[in-house]
N, C-alpha and C. Protein backbone atom coordinates (compact mmCIF):
# COMPACT_ATOMS: atom_id res chain seq x y z
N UNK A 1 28.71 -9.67 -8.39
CA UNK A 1 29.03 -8.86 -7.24
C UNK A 1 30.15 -7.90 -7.62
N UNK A 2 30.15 -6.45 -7.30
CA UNK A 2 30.87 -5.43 -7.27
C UNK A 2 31.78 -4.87 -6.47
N UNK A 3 32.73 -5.23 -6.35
CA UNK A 3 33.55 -4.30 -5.67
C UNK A 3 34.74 -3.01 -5.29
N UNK A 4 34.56 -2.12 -4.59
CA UNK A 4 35.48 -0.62 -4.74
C UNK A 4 36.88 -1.49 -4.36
N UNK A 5 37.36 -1.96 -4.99
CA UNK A 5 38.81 -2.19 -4.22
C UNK A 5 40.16 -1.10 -3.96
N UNK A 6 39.76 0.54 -4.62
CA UNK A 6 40.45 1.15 -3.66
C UNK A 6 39.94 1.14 -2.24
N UNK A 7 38.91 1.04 -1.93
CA UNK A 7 38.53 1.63 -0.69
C UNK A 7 38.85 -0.35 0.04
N UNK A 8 38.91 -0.89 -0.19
CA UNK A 8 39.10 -1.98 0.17
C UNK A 8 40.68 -2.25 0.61
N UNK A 9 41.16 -1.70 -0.40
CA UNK A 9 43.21 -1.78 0.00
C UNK A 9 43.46 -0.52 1.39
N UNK A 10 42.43 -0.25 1.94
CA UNK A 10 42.49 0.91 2.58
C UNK A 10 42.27 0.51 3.91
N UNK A 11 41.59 -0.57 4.16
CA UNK A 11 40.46 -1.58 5.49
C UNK A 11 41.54 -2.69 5.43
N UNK A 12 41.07 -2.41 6.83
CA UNK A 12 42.14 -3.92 7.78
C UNK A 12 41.10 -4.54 8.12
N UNK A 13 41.56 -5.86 8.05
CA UNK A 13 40.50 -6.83 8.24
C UNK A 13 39.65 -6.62 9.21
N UNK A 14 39.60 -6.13 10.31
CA UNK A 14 38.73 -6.14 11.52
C UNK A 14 37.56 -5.17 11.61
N UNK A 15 38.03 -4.33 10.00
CA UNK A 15 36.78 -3.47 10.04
C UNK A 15 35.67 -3.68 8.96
N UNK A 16 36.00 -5.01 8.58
CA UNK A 16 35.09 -5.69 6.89
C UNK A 16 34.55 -6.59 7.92
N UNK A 17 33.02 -6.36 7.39
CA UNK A 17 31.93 -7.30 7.64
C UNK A 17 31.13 -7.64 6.54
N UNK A 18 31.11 -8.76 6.24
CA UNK A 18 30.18 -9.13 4.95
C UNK A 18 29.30 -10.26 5.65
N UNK A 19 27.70 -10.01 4.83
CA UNK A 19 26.70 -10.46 5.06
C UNK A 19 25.92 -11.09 3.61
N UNK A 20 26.49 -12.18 3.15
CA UNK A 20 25.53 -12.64 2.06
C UNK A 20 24.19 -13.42 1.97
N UNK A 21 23.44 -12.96 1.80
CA UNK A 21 21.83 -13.28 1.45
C UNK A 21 21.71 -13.61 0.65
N UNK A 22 20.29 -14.52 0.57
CA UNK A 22 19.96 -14.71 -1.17
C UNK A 22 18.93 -13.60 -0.97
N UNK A 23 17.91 -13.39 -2.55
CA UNK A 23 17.37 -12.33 -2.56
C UNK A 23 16.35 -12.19 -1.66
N UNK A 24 15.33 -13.75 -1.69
CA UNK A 24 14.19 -13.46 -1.12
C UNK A 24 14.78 -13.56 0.39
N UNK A 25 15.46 -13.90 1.02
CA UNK A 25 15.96 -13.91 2.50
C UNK A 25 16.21 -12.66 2.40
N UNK A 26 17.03 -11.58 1.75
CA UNK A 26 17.04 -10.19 2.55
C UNK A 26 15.92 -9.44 2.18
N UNK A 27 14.94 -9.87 2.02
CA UNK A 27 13.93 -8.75 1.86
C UNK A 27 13.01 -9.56 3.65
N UNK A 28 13.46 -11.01 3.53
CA UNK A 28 12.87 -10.70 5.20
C UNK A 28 13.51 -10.38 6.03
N UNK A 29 15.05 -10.23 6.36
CA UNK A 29 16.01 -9.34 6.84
C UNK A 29 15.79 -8.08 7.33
N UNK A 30 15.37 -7.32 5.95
CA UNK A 30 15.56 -6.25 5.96
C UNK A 30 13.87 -5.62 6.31
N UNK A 31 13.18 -6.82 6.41
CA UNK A 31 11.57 -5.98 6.79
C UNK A 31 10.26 -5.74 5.00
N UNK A 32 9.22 -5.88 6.07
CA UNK A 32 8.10 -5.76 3.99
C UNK A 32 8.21 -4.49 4.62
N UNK A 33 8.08 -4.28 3.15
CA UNK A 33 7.94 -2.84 2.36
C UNK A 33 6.57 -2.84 1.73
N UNK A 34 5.76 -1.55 1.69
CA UNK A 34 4.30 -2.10 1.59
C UNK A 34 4.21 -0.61 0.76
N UNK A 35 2.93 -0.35 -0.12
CA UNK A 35 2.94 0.66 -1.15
C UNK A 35 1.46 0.58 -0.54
N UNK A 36 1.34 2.03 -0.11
CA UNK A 36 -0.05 2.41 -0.02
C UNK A 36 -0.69 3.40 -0.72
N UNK A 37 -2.29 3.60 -0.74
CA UNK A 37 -2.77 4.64 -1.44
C UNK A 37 -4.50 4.42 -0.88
N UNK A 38 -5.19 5.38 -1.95
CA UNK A 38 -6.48 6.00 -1.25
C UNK A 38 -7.24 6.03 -2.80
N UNK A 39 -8.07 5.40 -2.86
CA UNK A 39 -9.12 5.32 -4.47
C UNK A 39 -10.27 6.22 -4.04
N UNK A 40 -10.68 7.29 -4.77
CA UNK A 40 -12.00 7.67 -4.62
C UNK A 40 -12.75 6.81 -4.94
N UNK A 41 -14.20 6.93 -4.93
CA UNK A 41 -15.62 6.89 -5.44
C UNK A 41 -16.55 7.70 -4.63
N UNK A 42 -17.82 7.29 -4.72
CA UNK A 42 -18.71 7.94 -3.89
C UNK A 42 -20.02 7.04 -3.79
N UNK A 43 -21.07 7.51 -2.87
CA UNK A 43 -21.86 7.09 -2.46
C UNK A 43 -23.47 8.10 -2.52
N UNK A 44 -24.10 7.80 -3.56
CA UNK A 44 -25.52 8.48 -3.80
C UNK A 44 -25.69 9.60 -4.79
N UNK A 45 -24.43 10.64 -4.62
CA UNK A 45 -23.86 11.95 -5.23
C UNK A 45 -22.25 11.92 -5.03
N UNK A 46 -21.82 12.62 -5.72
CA UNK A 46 -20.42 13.12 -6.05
C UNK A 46 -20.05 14.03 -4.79
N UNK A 47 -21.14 14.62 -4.05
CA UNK A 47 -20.98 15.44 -2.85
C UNK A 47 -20.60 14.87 -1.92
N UNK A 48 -20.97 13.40 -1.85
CA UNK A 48 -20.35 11.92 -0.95
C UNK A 48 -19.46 11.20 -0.80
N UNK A 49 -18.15 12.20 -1.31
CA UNK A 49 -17.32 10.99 -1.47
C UNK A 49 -16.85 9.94 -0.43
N UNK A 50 -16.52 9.00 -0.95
CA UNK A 50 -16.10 7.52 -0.28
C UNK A 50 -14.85 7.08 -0.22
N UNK A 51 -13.67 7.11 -0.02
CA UNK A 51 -12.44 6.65 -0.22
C UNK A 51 -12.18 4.97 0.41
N UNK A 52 -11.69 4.41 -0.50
CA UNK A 52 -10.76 3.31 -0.25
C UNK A 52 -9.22 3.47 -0.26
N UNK A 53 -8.83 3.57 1.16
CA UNK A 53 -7.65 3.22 1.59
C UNK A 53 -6.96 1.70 1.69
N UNK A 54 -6.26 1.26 1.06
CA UNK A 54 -5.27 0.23 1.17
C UNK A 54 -4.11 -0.04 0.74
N UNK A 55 -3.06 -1.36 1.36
CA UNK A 55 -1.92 -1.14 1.25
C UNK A 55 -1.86 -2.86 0.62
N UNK A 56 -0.60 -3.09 -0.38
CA UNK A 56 -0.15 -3.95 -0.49
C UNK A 56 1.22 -4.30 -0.75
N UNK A 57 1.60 -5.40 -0.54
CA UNK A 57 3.28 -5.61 -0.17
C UNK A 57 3.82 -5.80 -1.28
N UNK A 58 5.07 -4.75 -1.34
CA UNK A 58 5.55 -3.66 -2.74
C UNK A 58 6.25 -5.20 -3.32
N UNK A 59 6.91 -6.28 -2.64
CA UNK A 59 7.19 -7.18 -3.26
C UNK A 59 6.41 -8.33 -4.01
N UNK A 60 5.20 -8.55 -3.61
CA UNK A 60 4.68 -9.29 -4.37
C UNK A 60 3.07 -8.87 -4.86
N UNK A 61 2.50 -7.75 -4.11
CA UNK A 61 1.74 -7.13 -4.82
C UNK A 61 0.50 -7.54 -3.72
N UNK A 62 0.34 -8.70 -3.16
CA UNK A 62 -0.33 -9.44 -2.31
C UNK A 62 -1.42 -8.63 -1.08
N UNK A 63 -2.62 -7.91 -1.61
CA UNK A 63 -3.19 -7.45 -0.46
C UNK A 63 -3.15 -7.49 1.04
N UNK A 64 -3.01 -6.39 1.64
CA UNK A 64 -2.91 -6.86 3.26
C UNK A 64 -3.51 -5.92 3.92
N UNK A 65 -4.39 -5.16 3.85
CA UNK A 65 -5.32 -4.47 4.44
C UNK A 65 -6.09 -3.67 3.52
N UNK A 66 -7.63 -2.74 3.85
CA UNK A 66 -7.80 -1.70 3.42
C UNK A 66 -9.10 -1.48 4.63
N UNK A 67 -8.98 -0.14 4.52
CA UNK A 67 -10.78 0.76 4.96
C UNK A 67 -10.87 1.31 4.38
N UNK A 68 -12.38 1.58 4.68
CA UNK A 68 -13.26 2.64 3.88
C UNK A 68 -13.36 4.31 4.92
N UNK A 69 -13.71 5.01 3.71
CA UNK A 69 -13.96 6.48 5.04
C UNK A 69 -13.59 7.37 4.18
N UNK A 70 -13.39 8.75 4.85
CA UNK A 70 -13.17 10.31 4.16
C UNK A 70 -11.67 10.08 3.90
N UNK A 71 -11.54 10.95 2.88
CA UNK A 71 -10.20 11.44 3.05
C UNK A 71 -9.76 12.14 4.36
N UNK A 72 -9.33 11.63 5.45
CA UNK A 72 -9.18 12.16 6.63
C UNK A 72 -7.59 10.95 7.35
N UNK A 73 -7.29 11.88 8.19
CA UNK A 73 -5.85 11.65 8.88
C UNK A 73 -6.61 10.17 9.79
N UNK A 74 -7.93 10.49 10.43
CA UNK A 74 -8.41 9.26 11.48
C UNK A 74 -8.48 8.28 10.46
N UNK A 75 -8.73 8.40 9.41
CA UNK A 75 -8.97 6.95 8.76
C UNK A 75 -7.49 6.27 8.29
N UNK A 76 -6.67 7.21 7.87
CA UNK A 76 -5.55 6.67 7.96
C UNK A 76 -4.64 5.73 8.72
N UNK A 77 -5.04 6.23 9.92
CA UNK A 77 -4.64 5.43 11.34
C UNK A 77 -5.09 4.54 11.44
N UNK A 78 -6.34 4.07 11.06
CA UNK A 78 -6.92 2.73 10.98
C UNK A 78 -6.01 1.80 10.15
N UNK A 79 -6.03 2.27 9.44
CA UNK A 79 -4.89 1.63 8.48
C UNK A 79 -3.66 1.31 9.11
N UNK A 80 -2.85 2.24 9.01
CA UNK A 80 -2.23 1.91 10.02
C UNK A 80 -1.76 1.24 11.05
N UNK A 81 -3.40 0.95 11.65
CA UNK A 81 -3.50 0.11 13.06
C UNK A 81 -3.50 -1.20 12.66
N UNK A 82 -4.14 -1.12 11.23
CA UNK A 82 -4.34 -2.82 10.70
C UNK A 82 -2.83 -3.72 10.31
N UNK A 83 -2.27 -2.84 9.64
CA UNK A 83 -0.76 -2.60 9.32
C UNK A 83 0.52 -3.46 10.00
N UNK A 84 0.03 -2.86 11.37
CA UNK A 84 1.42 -3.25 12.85
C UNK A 84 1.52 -4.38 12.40
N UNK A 85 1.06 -5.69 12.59
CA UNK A 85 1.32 -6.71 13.13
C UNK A 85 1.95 -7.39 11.76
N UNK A 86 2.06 -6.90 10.32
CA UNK A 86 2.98 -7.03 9.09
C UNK A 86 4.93 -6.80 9.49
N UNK A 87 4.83 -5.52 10.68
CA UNK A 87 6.14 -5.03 10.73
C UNK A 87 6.79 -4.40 9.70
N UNK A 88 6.22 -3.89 9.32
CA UNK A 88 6.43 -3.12 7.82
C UNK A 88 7.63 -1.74 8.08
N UNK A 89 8.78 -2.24 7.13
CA UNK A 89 9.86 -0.88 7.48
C UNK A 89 9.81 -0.17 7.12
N UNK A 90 9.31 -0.33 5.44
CA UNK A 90 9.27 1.01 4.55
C UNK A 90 7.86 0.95 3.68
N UNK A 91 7.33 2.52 3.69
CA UNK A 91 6.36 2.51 3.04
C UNK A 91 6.73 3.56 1.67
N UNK A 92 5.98 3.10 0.69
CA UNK A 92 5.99 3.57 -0.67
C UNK A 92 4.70 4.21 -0.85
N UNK A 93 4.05 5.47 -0.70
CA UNK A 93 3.48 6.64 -0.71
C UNK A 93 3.25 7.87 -2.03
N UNK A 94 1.93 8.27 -2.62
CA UNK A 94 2.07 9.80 -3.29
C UNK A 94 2.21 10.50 -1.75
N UNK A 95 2.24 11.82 -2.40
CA UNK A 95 2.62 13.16 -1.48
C UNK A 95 1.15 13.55 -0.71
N UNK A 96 0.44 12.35 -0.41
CA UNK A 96 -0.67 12.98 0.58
C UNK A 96 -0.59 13.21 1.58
N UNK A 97 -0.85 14.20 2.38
CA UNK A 97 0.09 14.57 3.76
C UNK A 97 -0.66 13.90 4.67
N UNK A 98 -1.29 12.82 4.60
CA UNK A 98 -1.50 12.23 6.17
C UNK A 98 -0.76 11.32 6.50
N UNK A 99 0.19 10.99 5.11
CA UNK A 99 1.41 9.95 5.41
C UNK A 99 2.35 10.82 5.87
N UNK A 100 2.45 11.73 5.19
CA UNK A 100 4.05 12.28 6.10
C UNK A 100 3.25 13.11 7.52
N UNK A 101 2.04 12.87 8.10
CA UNK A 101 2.60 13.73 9.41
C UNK A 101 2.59 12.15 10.25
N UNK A 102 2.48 10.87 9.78
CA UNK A 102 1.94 10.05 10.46
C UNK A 102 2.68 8.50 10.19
N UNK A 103 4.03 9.16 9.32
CA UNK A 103 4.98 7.99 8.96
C UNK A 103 6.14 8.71 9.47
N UNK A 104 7.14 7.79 9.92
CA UNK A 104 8.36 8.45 10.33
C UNK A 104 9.23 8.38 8.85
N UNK A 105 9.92 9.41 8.99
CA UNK A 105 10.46 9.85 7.35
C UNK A 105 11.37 8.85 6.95
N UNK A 106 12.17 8.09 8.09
CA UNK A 106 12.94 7.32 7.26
C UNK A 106 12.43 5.59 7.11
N UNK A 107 10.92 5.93 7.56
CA UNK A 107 10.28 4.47 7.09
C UNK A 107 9.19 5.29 5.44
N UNK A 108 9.34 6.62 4.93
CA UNK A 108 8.71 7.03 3.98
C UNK A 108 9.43 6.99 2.51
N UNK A 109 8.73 6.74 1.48
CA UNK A 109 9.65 7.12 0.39
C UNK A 109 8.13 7.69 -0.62
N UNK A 110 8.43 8.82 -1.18
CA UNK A 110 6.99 9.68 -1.37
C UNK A 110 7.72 9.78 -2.66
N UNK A 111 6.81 9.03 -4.00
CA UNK A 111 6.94 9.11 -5.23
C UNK A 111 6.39 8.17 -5.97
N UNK A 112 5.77 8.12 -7.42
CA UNK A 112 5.42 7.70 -7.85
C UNK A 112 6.30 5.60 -8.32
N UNK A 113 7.31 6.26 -8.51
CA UNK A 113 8.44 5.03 -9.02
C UNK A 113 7.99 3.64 -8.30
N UNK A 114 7.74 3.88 -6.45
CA UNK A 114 7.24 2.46 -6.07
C UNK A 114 5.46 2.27 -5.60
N UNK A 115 5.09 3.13 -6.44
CA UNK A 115 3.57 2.58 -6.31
C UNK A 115 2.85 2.43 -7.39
N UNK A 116 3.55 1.50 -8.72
CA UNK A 116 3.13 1.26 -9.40
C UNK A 116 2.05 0.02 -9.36
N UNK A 117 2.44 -0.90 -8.73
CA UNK A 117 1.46 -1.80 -8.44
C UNK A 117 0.58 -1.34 -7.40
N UNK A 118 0.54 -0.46 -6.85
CA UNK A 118 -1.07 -0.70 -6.66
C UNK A 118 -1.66 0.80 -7.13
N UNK A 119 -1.20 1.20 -8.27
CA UNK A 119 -1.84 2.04 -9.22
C UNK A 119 -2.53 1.02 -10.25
N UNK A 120 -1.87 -0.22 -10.01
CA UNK A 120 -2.42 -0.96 -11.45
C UNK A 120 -3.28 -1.91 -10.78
N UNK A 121 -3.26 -1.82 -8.69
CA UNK A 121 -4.89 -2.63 -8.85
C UNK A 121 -5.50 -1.73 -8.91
N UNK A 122 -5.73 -0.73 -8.72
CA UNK A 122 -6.81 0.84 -8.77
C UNK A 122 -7.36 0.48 -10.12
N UNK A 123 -6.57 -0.15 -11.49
CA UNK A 123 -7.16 0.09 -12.79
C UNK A 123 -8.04 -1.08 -12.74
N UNK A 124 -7.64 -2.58 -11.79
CA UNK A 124 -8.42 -3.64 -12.24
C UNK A 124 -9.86 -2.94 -11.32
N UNK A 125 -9.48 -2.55 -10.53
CA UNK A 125 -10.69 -2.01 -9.27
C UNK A 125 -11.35 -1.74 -10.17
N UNK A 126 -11.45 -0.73 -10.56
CA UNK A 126 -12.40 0.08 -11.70
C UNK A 126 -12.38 -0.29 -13.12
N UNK A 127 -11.87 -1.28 -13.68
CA UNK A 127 -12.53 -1.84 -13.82
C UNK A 127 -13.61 -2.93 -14.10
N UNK A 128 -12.93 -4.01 -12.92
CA UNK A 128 -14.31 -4.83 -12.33
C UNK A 128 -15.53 -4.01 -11.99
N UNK A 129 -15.50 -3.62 -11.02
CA UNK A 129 -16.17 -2.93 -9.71
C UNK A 129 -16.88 -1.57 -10.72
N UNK A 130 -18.24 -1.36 -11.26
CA UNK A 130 -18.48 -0.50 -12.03
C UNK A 130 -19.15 0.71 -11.10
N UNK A 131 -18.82 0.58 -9.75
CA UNK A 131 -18.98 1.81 -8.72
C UNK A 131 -18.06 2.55 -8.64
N UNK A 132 -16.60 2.29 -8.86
CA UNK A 132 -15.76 2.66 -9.06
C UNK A 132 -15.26 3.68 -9.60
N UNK A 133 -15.87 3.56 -10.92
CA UNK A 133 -15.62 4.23 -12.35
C UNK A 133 -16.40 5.74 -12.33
N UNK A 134 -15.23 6.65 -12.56
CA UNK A 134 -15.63 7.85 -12.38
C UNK A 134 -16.85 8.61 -12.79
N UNK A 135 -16.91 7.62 -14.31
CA UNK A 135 -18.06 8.14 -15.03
C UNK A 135 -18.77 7.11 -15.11
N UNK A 136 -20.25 7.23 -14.18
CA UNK A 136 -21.40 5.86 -14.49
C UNK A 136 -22.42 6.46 -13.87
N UNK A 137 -23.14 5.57 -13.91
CA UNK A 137 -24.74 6.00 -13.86
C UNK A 137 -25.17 4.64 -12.43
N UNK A 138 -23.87 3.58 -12.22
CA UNK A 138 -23.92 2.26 -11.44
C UNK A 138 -23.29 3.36 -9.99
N UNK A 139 -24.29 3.37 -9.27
CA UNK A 139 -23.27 3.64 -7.80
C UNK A 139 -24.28 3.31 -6.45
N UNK A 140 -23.53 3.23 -5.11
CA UNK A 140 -24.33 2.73 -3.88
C UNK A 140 -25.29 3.66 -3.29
N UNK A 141 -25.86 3.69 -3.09
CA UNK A 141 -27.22 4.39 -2.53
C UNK A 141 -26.56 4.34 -0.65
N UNK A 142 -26.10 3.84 -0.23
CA UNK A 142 -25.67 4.28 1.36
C UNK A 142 -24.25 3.20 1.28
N UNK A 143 -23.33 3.91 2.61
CA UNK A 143 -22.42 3.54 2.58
C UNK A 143 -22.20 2.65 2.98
N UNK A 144 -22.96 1.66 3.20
CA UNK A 144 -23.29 0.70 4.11
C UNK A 144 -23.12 -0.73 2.93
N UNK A 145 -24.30 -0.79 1.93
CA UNK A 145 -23.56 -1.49 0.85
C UNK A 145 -22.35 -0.99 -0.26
N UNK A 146 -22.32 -0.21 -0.45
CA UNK A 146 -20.91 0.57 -1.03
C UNK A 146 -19.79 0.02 -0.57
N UNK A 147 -19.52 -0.25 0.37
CA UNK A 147 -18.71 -0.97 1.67
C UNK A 147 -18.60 -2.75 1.47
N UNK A 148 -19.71 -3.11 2.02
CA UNK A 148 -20.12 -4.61 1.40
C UNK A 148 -19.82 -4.85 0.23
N UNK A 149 -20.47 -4.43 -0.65
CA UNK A 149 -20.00 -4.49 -2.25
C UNK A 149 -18.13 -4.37 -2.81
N UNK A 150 -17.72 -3.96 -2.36
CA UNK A 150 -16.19 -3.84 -2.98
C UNK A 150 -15.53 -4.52 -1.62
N UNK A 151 -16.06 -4.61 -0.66
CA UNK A 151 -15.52 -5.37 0.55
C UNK A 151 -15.29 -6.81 0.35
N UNK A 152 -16.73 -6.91 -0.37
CA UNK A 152 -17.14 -8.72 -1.11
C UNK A 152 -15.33 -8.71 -2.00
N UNK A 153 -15.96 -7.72 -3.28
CA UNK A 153 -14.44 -8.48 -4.05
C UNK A 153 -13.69 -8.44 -3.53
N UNK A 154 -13.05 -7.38 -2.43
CA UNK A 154 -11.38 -7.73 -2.31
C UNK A 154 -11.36 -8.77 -1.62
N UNK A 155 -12.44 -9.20 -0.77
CA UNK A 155 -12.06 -10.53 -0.08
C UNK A 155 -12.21 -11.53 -0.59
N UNK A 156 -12.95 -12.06 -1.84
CA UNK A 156 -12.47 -13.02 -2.27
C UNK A 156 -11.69 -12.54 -3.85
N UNK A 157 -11.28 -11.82 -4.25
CA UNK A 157 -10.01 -11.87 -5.21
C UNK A 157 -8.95 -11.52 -4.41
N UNK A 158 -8.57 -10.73 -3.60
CA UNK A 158 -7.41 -10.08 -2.90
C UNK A 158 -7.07 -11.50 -1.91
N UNK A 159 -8.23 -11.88 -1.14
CA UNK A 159 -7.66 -12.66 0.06
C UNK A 159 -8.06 -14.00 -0.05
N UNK A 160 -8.88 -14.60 -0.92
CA UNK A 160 -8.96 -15.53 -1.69
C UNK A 160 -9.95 -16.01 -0.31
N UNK A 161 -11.22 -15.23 0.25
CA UNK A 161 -12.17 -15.82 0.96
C UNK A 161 -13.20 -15.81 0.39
N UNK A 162 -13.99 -16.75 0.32
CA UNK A 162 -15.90 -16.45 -0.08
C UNK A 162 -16.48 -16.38 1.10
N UNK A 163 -16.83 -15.31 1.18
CA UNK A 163 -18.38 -14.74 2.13
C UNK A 163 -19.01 -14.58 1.75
């Protein structure tokens, strides 16, 4: 532990408040922090694209939502909507603007630095999941199994269900 002790010889006792935590207690203190993002693929043609939106919690990496849909602001909100009941304070974001018209700025932090983990499930995504993969000849014929199909894995690798 660190301390300014000029600025300390400066404070009368009545204005020092100290609060010691251990680590994993102030991260529930202080609220999850969740790192979201948006994976292409597509569905039939490249003219189709498909996005997977999901978010997972920047501390342990641990899936906690996703949808499917356009790159669009409504699908975001879904997300979103799935989101609430986590209580999530801060989100870890790229610069896609349906987060900043639709996150309040000081629950945003827009940069690469905290969405490394789930840049690195995007790599297992693709490649398990050979629909995924930018370049293949493997892809869904309607969005309907496209959906089912990567819906199957994340629910049982991400959430550890068999359906």
């Amino acid at each position: 532990m660190q301390v300014n002790h000029a600025v300390l010889a400066c404070l009368h006792p009545e204005q020092v408040e100290v609060e010691i935590w251990r680590a994993d207690e102030l991260e529930v203190h202080r609220g999850l922090s969740s790192e979201l993002d948006e994976m292409w693929s597509y569905v039939h043609d490249k003219g189709n694209p498909r996005w997977l939106w999901h978010a997972i919690d920047h501390r342990t990496g641990q899936e906690l939502a996703y949808v499917f849909g356009r790159r669009k602001d409504e699908v975001f909100l879904k997300l979103k909507a799935l989101l609430e009941p986590f209580g999530i304070t801060m989100y870890y974001t790229d610069g896609w603007g349906a987060y900043e018209r639709h996150l309040d700025a000081d629950q945003h932090q827009v940069g690469k630095d905290n969405t490394q983990k789930i840049e690195s499930k995007h790599i297992t995504l693709r490649t398990r999941i050979k629909r995924l993969v930018r370049r293949t000849i493997c892809f869904s014929k309607t969005e309907q199994m496209h959906d089912l199909v990567i819906g199957l894995f994340i629910n049982r690798y991400a959430f550890g269900r068999c359906l």
